[in-house]
N, C-alpha and C. Protein backbone atom coordinates (compact mmCIF):
# COMPACT_ATOMS: atom_id res chain seq x y z
N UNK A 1 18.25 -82.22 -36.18
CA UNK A 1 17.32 -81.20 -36.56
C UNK A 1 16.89 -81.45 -38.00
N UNK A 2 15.51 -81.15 -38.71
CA UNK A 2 14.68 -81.46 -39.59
C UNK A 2 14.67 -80.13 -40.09
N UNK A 3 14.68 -80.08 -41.45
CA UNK A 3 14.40 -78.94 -42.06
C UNK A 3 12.93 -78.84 -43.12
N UNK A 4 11.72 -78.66 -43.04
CA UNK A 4 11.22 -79.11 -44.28
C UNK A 4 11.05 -78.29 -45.59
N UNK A 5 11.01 -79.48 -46.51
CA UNK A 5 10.82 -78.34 -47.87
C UNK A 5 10.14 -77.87 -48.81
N UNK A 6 9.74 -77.65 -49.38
CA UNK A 6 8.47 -77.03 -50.10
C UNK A 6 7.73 -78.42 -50.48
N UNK A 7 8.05 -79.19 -51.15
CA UNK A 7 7.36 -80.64 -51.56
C UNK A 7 6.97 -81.55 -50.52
N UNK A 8 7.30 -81.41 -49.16
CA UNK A 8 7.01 -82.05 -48.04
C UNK A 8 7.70 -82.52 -47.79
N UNK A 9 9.15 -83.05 -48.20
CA UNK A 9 10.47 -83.78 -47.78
C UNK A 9 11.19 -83.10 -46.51
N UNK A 10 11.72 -84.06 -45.90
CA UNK A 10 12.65 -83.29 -44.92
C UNK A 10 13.98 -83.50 -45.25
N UNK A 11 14.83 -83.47 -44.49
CA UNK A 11 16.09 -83.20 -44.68
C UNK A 11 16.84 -82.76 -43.28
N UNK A 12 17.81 -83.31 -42.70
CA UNK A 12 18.35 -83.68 -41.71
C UNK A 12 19.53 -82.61 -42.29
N UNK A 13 19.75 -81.37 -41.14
CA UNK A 13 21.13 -81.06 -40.92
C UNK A 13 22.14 -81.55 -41.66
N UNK A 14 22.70 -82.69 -41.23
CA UNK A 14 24.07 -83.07 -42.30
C UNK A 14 23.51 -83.45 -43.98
N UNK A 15 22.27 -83.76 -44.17
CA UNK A 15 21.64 -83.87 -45.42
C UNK A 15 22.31 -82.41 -46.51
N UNK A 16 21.53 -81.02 -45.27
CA UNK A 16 21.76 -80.21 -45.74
C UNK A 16 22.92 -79.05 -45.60
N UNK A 17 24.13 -79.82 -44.82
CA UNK A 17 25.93 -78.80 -45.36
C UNK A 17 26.18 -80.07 -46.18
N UNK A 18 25.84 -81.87 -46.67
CA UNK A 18 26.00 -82.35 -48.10
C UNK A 18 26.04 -81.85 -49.07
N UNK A 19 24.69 -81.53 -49.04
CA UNK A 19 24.18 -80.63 -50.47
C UNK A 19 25.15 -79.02 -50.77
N UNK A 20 24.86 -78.73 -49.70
CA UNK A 20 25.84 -77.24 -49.42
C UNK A 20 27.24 -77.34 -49.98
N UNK A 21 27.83 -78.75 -49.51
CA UNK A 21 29.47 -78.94 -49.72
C UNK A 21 29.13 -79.64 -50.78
N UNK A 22 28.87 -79.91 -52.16
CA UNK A 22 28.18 -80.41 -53.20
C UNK A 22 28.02 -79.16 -54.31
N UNK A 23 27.38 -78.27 -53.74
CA UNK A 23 26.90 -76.93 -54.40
C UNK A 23 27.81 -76.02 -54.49
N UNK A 24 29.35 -76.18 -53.79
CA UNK A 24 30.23 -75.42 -54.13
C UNK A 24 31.55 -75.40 -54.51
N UNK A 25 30.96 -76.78 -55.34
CA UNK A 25 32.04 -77.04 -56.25
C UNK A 25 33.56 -77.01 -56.32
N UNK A 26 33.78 -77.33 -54.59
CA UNK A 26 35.13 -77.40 -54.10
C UNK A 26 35.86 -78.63 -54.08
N UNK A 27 37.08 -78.97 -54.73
CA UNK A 27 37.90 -79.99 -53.99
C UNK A 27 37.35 -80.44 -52.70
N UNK A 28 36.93 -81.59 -52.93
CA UNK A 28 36.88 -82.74 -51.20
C UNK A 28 38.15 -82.35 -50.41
N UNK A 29 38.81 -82.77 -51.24
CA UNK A 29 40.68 -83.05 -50.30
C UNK A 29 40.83 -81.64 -49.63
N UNK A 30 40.37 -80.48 -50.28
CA UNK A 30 40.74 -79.57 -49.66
C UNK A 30 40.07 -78.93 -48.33
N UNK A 31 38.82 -79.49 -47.89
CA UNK A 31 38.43 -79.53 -46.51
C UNK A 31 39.49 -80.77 -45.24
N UNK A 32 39.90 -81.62 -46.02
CA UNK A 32 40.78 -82.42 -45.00
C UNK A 32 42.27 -82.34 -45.12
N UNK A 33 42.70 -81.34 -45.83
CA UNK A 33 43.67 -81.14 -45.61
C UNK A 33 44.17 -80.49 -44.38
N UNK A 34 45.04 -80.46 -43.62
CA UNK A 34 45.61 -79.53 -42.60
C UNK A 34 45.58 -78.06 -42.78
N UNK A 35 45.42 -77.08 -42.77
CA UNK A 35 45.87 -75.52 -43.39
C UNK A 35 46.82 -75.24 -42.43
N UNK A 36 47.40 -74.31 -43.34
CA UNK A 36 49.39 -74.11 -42.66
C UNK A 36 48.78 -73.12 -41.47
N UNK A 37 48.51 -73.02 -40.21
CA UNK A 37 48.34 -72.24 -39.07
C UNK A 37 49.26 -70.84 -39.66
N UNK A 38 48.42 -69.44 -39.69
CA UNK A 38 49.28 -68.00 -39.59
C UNK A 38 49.68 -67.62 -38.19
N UNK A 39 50.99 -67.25 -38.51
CA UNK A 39 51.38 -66.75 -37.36
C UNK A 39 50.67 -65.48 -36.45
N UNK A 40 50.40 -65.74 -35.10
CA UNK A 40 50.02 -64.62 -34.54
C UNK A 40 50.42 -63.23 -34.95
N UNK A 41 49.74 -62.28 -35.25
CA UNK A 41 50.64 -60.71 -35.86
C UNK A 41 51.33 -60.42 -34.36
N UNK A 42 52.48 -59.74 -34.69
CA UNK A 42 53.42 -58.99 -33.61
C UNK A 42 52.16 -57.86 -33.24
N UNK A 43 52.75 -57.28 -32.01
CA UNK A 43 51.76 -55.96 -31.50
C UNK A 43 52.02 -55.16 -32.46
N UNK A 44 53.09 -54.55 -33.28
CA UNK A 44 52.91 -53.96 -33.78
C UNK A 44 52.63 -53.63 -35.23
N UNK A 45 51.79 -54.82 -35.76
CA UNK A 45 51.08 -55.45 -36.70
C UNK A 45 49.58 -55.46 -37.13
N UNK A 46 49.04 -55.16 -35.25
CA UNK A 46 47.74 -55.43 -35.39
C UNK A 46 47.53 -53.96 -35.76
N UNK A 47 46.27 -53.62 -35.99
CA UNK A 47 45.35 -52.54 -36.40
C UNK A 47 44.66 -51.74 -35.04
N UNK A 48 44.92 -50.82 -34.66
CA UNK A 48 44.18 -49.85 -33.61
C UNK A 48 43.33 -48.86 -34.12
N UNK A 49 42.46 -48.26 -33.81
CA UNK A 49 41.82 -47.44 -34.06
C UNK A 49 40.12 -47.23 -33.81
N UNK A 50 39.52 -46.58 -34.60
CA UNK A 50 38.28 -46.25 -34.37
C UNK A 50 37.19 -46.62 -35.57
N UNK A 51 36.41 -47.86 -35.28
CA UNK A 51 35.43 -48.10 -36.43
C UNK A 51 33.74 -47.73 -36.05
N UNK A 52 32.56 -47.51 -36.63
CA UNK A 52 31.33 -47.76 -36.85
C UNK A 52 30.88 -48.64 -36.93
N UNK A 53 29.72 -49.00 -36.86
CA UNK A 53 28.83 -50.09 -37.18
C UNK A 53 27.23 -49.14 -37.02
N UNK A 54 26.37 -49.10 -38.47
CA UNK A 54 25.26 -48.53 -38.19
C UNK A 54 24.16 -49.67 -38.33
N UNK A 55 23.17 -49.71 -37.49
CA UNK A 55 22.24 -50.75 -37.60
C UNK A 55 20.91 -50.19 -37.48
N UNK A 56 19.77 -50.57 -38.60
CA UNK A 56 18.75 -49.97 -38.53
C UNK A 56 17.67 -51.08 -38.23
N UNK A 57 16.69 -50.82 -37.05
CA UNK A 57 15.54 -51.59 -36.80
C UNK A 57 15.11 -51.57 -35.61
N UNK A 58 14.38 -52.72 -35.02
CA UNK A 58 14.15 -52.93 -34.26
C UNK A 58 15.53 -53.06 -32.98
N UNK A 59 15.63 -52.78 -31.38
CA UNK A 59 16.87 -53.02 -31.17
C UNK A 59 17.16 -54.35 -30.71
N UNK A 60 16.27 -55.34 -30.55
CA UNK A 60 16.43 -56.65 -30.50
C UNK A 60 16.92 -57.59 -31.87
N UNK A 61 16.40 -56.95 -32.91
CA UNK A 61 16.77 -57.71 -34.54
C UNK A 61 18.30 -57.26 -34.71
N UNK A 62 18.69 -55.84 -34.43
CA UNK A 62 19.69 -55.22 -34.15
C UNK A 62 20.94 -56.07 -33.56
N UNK A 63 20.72 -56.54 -31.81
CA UNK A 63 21.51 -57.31 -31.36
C UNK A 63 21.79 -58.30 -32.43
N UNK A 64 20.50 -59.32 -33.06
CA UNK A 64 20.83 -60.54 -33.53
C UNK A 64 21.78 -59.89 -34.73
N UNK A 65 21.70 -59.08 -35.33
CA UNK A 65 22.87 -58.74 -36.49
C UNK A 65 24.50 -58.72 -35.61
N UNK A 66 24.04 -57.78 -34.43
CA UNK A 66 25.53 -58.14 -34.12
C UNK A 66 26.13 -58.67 -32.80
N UNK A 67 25.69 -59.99 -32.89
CA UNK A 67 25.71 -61.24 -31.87
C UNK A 67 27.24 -61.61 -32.73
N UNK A 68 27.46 -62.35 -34.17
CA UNK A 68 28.49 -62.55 -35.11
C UNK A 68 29.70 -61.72 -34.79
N UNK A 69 29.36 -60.36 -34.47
CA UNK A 69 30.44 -59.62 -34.48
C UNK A 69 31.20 -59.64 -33.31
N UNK A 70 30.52 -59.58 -31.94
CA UNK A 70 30.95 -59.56 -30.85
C UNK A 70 31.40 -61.13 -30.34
N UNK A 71 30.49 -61.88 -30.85
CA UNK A 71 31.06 -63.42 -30.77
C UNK A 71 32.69 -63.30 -31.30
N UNK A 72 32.85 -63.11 -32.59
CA UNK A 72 34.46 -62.88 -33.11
C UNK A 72 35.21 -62.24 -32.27
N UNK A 73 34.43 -60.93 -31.75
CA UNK A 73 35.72 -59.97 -30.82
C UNK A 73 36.09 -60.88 -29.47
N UNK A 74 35.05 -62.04 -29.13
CA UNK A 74 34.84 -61.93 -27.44
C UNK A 74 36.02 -63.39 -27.88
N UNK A 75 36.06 -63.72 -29.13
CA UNK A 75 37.11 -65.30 -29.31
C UNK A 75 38.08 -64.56 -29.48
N UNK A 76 38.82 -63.45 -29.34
CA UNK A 76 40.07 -62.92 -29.81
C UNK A 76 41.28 -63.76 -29.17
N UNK A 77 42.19 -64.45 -29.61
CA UNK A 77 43.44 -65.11 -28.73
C UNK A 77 44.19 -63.77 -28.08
N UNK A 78 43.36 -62.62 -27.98
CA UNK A 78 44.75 -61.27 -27.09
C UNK A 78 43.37 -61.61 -25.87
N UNK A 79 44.84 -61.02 -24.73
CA UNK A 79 44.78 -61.82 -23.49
C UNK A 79 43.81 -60.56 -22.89
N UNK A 80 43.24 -59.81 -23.38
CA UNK A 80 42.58 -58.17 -22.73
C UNK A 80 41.31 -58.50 -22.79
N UNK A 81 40.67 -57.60 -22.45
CA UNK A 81 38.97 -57.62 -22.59
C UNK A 81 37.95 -57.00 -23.44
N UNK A 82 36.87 -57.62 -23.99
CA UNK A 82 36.21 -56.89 -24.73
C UNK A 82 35.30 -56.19 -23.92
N UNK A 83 35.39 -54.83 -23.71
CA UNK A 83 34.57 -54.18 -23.09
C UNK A 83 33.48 -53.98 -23.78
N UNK A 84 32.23 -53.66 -23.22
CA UNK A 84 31.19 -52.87 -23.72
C UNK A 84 30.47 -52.00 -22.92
N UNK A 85 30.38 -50.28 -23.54
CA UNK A 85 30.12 -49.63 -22.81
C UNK A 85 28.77 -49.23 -23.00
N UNK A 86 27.93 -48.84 -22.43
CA UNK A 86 26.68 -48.85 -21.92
C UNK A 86 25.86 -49.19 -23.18
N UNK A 87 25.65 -50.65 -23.47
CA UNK A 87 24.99 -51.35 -24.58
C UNK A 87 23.64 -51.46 -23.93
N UNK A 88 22.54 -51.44 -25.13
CA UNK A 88 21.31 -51.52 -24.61
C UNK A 88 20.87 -52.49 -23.43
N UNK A 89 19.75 -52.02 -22.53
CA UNK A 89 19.63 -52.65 -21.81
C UNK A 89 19.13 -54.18 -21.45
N UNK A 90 18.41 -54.54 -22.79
CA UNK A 90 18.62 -56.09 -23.23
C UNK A 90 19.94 -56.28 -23.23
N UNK A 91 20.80 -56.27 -23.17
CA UNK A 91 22.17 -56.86 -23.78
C UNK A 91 22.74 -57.31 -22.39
N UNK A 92 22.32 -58.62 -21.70
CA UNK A 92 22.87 -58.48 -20.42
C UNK A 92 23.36 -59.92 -20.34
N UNK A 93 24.09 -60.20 -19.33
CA UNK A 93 24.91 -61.56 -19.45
C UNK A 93 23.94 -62.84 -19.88
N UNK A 94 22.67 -62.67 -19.24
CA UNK A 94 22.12 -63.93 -19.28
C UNK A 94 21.68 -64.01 -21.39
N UNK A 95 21.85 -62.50 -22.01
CA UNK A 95 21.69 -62.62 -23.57
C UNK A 95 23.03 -62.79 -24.33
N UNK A 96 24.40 -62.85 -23.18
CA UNK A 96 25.31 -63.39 -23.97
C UNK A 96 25.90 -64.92 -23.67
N UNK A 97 25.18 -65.08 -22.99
CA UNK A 97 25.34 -66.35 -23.11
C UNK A 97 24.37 -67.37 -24.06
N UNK A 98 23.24 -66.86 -24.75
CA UNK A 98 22.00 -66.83 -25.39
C UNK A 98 22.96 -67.34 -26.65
N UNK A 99 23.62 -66.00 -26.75
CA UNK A 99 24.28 -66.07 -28.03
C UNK A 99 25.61 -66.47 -28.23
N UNK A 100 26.06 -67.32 -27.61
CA UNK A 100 26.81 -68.22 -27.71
C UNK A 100 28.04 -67.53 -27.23
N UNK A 101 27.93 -66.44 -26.05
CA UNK A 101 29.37 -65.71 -26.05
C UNK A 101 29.84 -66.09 -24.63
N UNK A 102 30.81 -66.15 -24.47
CA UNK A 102 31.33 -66.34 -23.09
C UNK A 102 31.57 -64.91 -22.36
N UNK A 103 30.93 -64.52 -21.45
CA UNK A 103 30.38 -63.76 -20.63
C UNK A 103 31.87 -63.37 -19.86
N UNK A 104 32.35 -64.60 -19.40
CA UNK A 104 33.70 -64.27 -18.29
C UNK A 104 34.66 -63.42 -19.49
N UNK A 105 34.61 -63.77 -20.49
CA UNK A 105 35.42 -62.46 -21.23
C UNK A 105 35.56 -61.14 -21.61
N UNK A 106 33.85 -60.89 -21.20
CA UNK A 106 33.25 -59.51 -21.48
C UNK A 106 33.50 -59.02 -19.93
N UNK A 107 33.58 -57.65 -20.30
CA UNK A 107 33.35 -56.57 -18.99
C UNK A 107 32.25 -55.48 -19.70
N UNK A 108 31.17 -55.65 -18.94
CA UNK A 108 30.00 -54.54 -19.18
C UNK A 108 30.36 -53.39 -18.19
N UNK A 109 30.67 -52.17 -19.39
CA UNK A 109 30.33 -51.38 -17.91
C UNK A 109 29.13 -49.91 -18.30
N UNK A 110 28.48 -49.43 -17.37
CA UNK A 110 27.32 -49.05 -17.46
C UNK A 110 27.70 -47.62 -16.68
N UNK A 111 27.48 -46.39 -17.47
CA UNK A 111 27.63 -45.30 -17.11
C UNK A 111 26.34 -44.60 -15.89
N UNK A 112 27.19 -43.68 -14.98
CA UNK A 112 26.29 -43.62 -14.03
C UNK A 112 25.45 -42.33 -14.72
N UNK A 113 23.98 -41.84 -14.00
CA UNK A 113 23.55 -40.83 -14.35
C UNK A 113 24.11 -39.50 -14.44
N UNK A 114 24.15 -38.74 -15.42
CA UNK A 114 25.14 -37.39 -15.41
C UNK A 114 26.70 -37.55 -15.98
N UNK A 115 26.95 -39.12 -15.74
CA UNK A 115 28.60 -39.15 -16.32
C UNK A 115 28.74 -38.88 -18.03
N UNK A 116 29.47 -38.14 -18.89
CA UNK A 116 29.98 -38.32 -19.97
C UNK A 116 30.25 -39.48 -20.42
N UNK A 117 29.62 -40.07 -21.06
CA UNK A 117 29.98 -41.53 -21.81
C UNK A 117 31.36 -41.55 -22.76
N UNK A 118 31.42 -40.65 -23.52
CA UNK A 118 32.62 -40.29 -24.04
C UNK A 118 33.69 -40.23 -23.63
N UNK A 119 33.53 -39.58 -22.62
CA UNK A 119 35.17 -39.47 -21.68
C UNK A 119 35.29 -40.93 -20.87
N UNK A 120 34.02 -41.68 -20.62
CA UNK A 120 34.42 -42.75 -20.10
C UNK A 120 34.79 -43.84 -20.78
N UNK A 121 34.19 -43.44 -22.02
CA UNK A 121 34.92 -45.12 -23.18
C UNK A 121 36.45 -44.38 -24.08
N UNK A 122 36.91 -42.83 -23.82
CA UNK A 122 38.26 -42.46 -24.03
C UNK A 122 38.97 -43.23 -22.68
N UNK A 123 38.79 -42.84 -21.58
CA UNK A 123 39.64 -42.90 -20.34
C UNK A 123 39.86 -44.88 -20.38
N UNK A 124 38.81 -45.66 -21.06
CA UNK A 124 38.88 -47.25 -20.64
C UNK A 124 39.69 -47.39 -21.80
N UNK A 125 39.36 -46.66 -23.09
CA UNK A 125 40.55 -47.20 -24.07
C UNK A 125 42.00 -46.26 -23.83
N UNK A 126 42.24 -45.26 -23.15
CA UNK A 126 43.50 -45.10 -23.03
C UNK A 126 44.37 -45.70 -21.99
N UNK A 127 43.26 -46.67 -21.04
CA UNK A 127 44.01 -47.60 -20.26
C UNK A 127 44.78 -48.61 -20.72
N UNK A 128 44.16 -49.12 -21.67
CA UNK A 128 44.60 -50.40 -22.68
C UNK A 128 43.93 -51.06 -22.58
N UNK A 129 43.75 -51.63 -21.15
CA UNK A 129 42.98 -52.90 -20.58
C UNK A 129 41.97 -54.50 -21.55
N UNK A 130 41.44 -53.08 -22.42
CA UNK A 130 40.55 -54.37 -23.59
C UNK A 130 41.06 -53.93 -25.15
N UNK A 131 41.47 -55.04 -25.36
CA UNK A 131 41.38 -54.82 -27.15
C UNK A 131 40.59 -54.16 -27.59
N UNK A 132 39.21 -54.38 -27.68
CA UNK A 132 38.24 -53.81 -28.12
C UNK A 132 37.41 -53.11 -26.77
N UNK A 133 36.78 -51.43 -27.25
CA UNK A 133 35.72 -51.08 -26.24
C UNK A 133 34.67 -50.93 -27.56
N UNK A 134 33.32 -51.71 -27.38
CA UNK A 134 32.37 -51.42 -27.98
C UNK A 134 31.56 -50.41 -27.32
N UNK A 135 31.19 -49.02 -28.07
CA UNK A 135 30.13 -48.48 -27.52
C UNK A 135 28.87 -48.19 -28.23
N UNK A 136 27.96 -47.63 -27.40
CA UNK A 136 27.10 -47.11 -27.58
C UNK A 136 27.09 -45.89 -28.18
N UNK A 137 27.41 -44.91 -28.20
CA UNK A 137 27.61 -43.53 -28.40
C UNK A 137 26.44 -42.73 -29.72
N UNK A 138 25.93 -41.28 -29.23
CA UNK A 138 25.44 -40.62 -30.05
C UNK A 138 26.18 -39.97 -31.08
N UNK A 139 26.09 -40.08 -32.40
CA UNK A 139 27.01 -39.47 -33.49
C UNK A 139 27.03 -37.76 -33.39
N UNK A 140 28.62 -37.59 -33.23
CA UNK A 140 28.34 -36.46 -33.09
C UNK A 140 30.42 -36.18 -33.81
N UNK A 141 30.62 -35.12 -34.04
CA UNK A 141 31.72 -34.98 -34.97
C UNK A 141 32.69 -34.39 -33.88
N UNK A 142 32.78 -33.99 -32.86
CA UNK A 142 33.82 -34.57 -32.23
C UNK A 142 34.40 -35.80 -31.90
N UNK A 143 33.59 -36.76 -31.37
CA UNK A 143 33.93 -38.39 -31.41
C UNK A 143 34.53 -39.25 -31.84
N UNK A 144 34.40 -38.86 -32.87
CA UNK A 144 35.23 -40.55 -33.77
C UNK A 144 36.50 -39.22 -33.83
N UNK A 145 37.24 -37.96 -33.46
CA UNK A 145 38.70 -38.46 -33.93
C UNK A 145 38.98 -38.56 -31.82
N UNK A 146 37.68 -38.40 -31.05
CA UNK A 146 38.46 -38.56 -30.11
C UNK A 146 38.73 -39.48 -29.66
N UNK A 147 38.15 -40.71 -30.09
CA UNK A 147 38.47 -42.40 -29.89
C UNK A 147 38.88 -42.55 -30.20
N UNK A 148 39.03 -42.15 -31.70
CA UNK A 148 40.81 -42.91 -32.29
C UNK A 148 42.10 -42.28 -31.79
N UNK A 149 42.03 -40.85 -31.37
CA UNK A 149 43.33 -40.72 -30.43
C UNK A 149 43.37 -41.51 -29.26
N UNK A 150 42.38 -41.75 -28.39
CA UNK A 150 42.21 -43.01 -26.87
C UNK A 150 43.00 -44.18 -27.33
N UNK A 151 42.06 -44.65 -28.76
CA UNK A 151 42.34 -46.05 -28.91
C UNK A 151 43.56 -46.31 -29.52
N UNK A 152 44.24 -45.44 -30.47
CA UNK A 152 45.98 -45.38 -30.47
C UNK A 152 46.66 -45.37 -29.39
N UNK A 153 46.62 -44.39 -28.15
CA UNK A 153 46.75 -43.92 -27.24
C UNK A 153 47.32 -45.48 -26.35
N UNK A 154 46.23 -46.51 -25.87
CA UNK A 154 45.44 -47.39 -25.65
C UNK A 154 46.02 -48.66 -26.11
N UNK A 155 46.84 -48.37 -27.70
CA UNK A 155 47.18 -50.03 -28.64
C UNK A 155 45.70 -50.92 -28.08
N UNK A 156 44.19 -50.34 -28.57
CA UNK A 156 43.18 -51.52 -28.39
C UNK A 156 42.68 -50.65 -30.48
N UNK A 157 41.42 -51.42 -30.12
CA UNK A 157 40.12 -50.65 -31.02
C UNK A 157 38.63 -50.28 -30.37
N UNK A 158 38.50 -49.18 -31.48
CA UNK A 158 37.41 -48.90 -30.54
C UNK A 158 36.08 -49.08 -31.59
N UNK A 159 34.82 -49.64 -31.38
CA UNK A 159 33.79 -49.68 -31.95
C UNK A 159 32.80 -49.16 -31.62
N UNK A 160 32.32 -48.29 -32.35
CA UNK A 160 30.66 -47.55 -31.77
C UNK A 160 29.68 -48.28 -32.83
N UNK A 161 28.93 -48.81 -31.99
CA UNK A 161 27.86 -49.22 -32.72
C UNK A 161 26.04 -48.45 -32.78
N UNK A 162 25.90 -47.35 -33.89
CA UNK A 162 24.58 -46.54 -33.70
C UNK A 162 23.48 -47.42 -34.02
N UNK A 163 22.39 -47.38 -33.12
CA UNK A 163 21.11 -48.09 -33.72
C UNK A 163 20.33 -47.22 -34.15
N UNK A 164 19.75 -47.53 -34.77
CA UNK A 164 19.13 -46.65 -35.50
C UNK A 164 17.08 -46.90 -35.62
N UNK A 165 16.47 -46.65 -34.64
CA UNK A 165 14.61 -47.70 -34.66
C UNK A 165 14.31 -46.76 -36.28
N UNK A 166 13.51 -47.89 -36.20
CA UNK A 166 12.58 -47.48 -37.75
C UNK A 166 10.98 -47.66 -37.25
């Protein structure tokens, strides 16, 4: 891949993490060194609970902000699932695989008409089943302490992610 640059030059990919690994003034040796592997945390080490994520825009620019995030959750080495509960309706296997996520690790699940979304992403995190349940959810001040009792409840985490159109 070609990058071009203001003067008309191009510049080839490895041209430009050279320059990059050049520009940050790091020890060479210390990219080829081995790093000492951390030990997996014990279960009762890791972190449970209930986080946010607010995103303002468009809801497609939206996903691309948090493609990074769910990519990280969906590589987790715990053996459970990253759920996601009723994520926009772009957000469908053939866009996680788009974004580089492996699909067989995700479980989408999609609330029926009339069901409580709330009680259904409490009831999936007090199963345990996924480390993480990402939802959808409308902000509202019962919520976040009733996920974090599920997701203690649960030993997962729970993430609501609000979009926010502009």
């Amino acid at each position: 891949m070609q990058y071009a640059r203001p003067d008309q030059h191009t510049l080839t990919q490895a041209d430009l993490f050279h320059n990059a690994l050049m520009a940050t003034r790091v020890e060479h040796s210390h990219f080829f060194r081995p790093q000492p592997q951390k030990a997996p945390a014990a279960p009762e080490e890791q972190e449970y609970g209930f986080s946010e994520i607010s995103l303002q825009g468009a809801t497609r620019q939206c996903l691309q902000w948090l493609a990074p995030v769910l990519r990280d959750l969906s590589n987790s080495a715990a053996p459970r699932w990253l759920t996601l509960i009723d994520p926009p309706a772009s957000l469908s296997n053939q866009w996680l695989r788009n974004a580089d996520l492996d699909p067989s690790r995700i479980m989408i699940v999609r609330s029926k008409p009339g069901m409580d979304a709330t009680k259904l992403c409490c009831d999936l995190l007090k199963l345990g089943g996924s480390h993480t349940v990402v939802s959808w959810l409308a902000p509202d001040a019962s919520t976040a302490p009733r996920l974090e009792r599920a997701a203690q409840i649960g030993r997962c985490r729970s993430l609501n992610v609000r979009l926010q159109a502009v």
